[in-house]
Protein backbone atom coordinates (compact mmCIF):
# COMPACT_ATOMS: atom_id res chain seq x y z
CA UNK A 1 30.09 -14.70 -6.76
CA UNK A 2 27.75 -12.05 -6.98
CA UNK A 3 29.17 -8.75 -5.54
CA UNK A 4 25.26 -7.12 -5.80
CA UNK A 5 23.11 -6.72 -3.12
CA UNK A 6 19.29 -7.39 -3.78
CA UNK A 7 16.55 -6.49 -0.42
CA UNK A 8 13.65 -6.87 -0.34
CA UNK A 9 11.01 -4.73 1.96
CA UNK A 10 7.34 -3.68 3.06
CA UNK A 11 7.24 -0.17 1.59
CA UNK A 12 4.74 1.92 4.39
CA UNK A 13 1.88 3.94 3.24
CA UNK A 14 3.27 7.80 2.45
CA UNK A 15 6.59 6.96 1.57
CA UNK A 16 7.67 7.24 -1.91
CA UNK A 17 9.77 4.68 -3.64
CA UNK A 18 12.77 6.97 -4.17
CA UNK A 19 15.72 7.65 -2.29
CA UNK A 20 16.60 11.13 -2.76
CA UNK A 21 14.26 14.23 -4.47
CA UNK A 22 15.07 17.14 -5.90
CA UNK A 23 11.88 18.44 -6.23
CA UNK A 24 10.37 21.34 -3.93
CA UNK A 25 7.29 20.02 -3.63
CA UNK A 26 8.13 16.51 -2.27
CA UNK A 27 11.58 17.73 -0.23
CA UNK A 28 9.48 16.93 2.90
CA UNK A 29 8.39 13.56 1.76
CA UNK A 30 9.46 10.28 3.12
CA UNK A 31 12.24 8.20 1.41
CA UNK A 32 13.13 4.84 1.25
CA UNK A 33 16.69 5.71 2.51
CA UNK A 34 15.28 6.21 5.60
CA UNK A 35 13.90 2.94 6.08
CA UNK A 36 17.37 1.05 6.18
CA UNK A 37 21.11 1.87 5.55
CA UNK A 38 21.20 0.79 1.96
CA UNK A 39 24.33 0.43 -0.24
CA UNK A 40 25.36 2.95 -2.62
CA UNK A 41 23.59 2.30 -6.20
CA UNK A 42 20.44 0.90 -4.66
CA UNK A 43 17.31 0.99 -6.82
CA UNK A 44 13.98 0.18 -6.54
CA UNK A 45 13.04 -2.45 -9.64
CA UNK A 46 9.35 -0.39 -10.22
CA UNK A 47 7.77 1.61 -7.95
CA UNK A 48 4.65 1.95 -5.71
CA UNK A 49 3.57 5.32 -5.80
CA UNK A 50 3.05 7.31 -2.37
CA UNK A 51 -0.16 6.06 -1.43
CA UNK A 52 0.58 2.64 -1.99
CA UNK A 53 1.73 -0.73 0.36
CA UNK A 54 3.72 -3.55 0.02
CA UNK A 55 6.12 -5.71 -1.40
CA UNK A 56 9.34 -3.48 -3.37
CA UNK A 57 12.13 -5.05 -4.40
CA UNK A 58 15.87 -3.61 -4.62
CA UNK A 59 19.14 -4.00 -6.17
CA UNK A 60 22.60 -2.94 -6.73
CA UNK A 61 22.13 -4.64 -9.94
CA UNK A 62 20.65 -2.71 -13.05
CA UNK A 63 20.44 -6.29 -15.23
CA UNK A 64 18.06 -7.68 -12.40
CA UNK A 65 16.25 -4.48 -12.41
CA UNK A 66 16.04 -4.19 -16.11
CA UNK A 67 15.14 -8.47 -16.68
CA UNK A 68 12.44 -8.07 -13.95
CA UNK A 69 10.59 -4.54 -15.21
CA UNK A 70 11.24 -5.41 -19.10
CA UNK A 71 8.35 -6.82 -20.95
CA UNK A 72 5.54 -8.67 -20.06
CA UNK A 73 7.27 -11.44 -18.21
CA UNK A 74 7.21 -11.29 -14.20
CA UNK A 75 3.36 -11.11 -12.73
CA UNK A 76 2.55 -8.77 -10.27
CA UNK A 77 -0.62 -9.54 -8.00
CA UNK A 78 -2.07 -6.56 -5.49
CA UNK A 79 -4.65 -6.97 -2.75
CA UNK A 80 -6.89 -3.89 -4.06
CA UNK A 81 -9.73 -2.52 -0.94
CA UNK A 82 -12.16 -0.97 -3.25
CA UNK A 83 -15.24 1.04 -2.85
CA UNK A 84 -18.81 -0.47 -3.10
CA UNK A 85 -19.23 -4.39 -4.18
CA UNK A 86 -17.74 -4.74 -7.33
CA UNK A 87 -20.13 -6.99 -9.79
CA UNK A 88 -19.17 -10.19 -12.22
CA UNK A 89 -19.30 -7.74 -15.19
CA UNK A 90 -16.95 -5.71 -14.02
CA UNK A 91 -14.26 -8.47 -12.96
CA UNK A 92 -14.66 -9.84 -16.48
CA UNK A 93 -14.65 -5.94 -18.07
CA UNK A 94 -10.92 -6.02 -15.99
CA UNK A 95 -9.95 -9.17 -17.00
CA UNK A 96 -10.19 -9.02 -20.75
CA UNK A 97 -8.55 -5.38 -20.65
CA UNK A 98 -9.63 -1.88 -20.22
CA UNK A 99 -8.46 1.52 -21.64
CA UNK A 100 -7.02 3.98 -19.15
CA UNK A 101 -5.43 7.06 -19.86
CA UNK A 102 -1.64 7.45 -19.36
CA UNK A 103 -0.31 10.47 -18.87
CA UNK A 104 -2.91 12.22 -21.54
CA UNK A 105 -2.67 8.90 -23.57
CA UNK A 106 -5.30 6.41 -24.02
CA UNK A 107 -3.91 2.57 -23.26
CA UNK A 108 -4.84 -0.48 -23.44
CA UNK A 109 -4.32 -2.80 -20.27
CA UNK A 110 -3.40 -6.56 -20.93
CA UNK A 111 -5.68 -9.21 -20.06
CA UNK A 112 -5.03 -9.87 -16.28
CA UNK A 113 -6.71 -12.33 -13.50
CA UNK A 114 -8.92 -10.51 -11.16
CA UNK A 115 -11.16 -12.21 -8.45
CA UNK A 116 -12.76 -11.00 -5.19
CA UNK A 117 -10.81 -12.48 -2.06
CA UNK A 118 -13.28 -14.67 0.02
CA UNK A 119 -11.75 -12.74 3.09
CA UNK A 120 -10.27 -9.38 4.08
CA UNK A 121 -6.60 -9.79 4.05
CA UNK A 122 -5.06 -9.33 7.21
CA UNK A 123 -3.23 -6.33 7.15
CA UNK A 124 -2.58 -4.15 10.04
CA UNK A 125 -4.62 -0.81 9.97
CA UNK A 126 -3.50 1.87 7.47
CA UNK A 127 -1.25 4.43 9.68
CA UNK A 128 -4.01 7.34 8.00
CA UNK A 129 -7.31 5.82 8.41
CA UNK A 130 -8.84 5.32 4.77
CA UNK A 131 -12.24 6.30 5.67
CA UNK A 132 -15.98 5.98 7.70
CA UNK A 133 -17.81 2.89 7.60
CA UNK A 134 -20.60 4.82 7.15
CA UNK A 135 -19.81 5.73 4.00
CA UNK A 136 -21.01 2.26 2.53
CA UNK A 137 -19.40 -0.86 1.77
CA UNK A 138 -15.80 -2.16 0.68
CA UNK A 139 -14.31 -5.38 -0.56
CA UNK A 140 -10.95 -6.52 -1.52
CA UNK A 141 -10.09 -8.01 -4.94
CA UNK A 142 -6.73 -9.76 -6.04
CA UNK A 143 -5.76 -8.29 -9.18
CA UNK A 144 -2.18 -9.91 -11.20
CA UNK A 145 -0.84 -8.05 -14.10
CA UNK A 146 2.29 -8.37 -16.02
CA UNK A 147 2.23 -4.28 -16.71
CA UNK A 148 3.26 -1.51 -14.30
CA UNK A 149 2.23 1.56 -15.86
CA UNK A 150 1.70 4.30 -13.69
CA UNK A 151 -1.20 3.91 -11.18
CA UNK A 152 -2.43 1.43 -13.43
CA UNK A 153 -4.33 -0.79 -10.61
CA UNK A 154 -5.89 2.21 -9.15
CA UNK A 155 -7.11 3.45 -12.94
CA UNK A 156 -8.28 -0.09 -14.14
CA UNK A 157 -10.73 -0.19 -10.83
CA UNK A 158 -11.60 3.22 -11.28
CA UNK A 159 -13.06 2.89 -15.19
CA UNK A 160 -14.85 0.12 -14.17
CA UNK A 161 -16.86 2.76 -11.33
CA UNK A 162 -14.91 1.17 -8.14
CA UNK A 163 -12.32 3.10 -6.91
CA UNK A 164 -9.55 2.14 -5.12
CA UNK A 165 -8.90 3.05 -1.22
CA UNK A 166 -6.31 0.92 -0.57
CA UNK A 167 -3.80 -1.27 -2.86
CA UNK A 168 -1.29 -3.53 -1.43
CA UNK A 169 1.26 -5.52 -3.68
CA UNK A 170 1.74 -8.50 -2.23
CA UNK A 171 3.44 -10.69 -5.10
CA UNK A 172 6.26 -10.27 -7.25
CA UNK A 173 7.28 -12.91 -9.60
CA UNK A 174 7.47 -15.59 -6.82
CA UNK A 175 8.63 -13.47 -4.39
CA UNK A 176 5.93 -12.81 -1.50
CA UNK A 177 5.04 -9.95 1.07
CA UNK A 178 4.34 -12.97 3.53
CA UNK A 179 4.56 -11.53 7.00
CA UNK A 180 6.84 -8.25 6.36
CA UNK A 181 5.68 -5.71 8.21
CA UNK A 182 5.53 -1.81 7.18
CA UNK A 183 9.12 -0.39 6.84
CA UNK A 184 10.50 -3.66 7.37
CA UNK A 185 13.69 -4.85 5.24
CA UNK A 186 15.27 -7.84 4.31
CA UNK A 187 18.77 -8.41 2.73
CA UNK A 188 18.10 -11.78 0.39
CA UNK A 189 20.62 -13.47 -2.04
CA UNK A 190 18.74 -13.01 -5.19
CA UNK A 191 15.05 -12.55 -5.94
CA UNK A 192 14.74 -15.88 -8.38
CA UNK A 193 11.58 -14.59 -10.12
């Protein structure tokens, strides 16, 4: 019997994928904690950074954390809004790897799957609006990558001249987002990616 507990939940825009900070600048932050009355040990198994949506998965169990964020096993796919149309060329430039920088250090992404979604994903509007229509066209592209380096998706559109305005991970492994909504959480019995 498995005495870990494993959630899974719909982490909101502006909440960072921590439970507790000891950092001045981020004390006023939002936390995970305050989504749901976790257990003590709870992790997050990677993170979405602050300005990022979607699917997080947690654990009591540091194995399932480690097996899950080791290597280049378990795909990741994000619904990425960008900014202008992106091009052919630039989908292929993504999908045979780019270098971003890391940090200060040049890196070289994987080869990953990128294609433009037919239709806009519906999500629920962003809680901060993202921006003016009038500021020229979006579209949304799926982009699945068995890295996680940090704000990798958001630097991979970027070098490639489309930024990102909104990223939403909706796949983990063969876990799904599905219908979650923001902030909501779900105890499972194991993730089975």
């Amino acid at each position: 019997m498995d005495s870990h507990r494993h959630f899974i939940t719909h982490k909101p825009y502006g909440y960072l994928s921590q439970f507790i900070t000891n950092e001045r600048t981020r004390k006023n932050s939002k936390m995970l904690g305050e989504l749901y009355d976790f257990p003590d040990g709870i992790m997050s198994i990677g993170r979405l950074d602050k300005d990022s949506e979607g699917l997080l998965l947690l654990t009591t169990d540091g194995k399932v954390s480690y097996s899950i964020t080791t290597g280049r096993k378990v795909e990741k796919e994000y619904y990425v809004q960008l900014d202008g149309l992106i091009d052919d060329a630039s989908i292929a430039t993504l999908t045979s790897g780019i270098e971003i920088s890391i940090r200060g250090d040049i890196f070289m992404t994987a080869p990953c799957r990128a294609h433009r979604l037919s239709e806009d994903p519906d999500f629920l509007p962003r809680t901060k609006k993202i921006r003016e229509d009038r500021h020229g066209p979006t579209c949304w592209l799926s982009i699945t990558i068995k890295e996680g380096k940090f704000r990798q998706v958001r630097k991979m559109t970027a070098a490639v001249g489309f930024p990102t305005l909104r990223l939403m991970r909706v796949r983990i492994g063969s876990v799904l987002l599905k219908d979650l909504q923001a902030g909501e959480v779900v105890e499972v019995e194991g993730f089975g990616v």
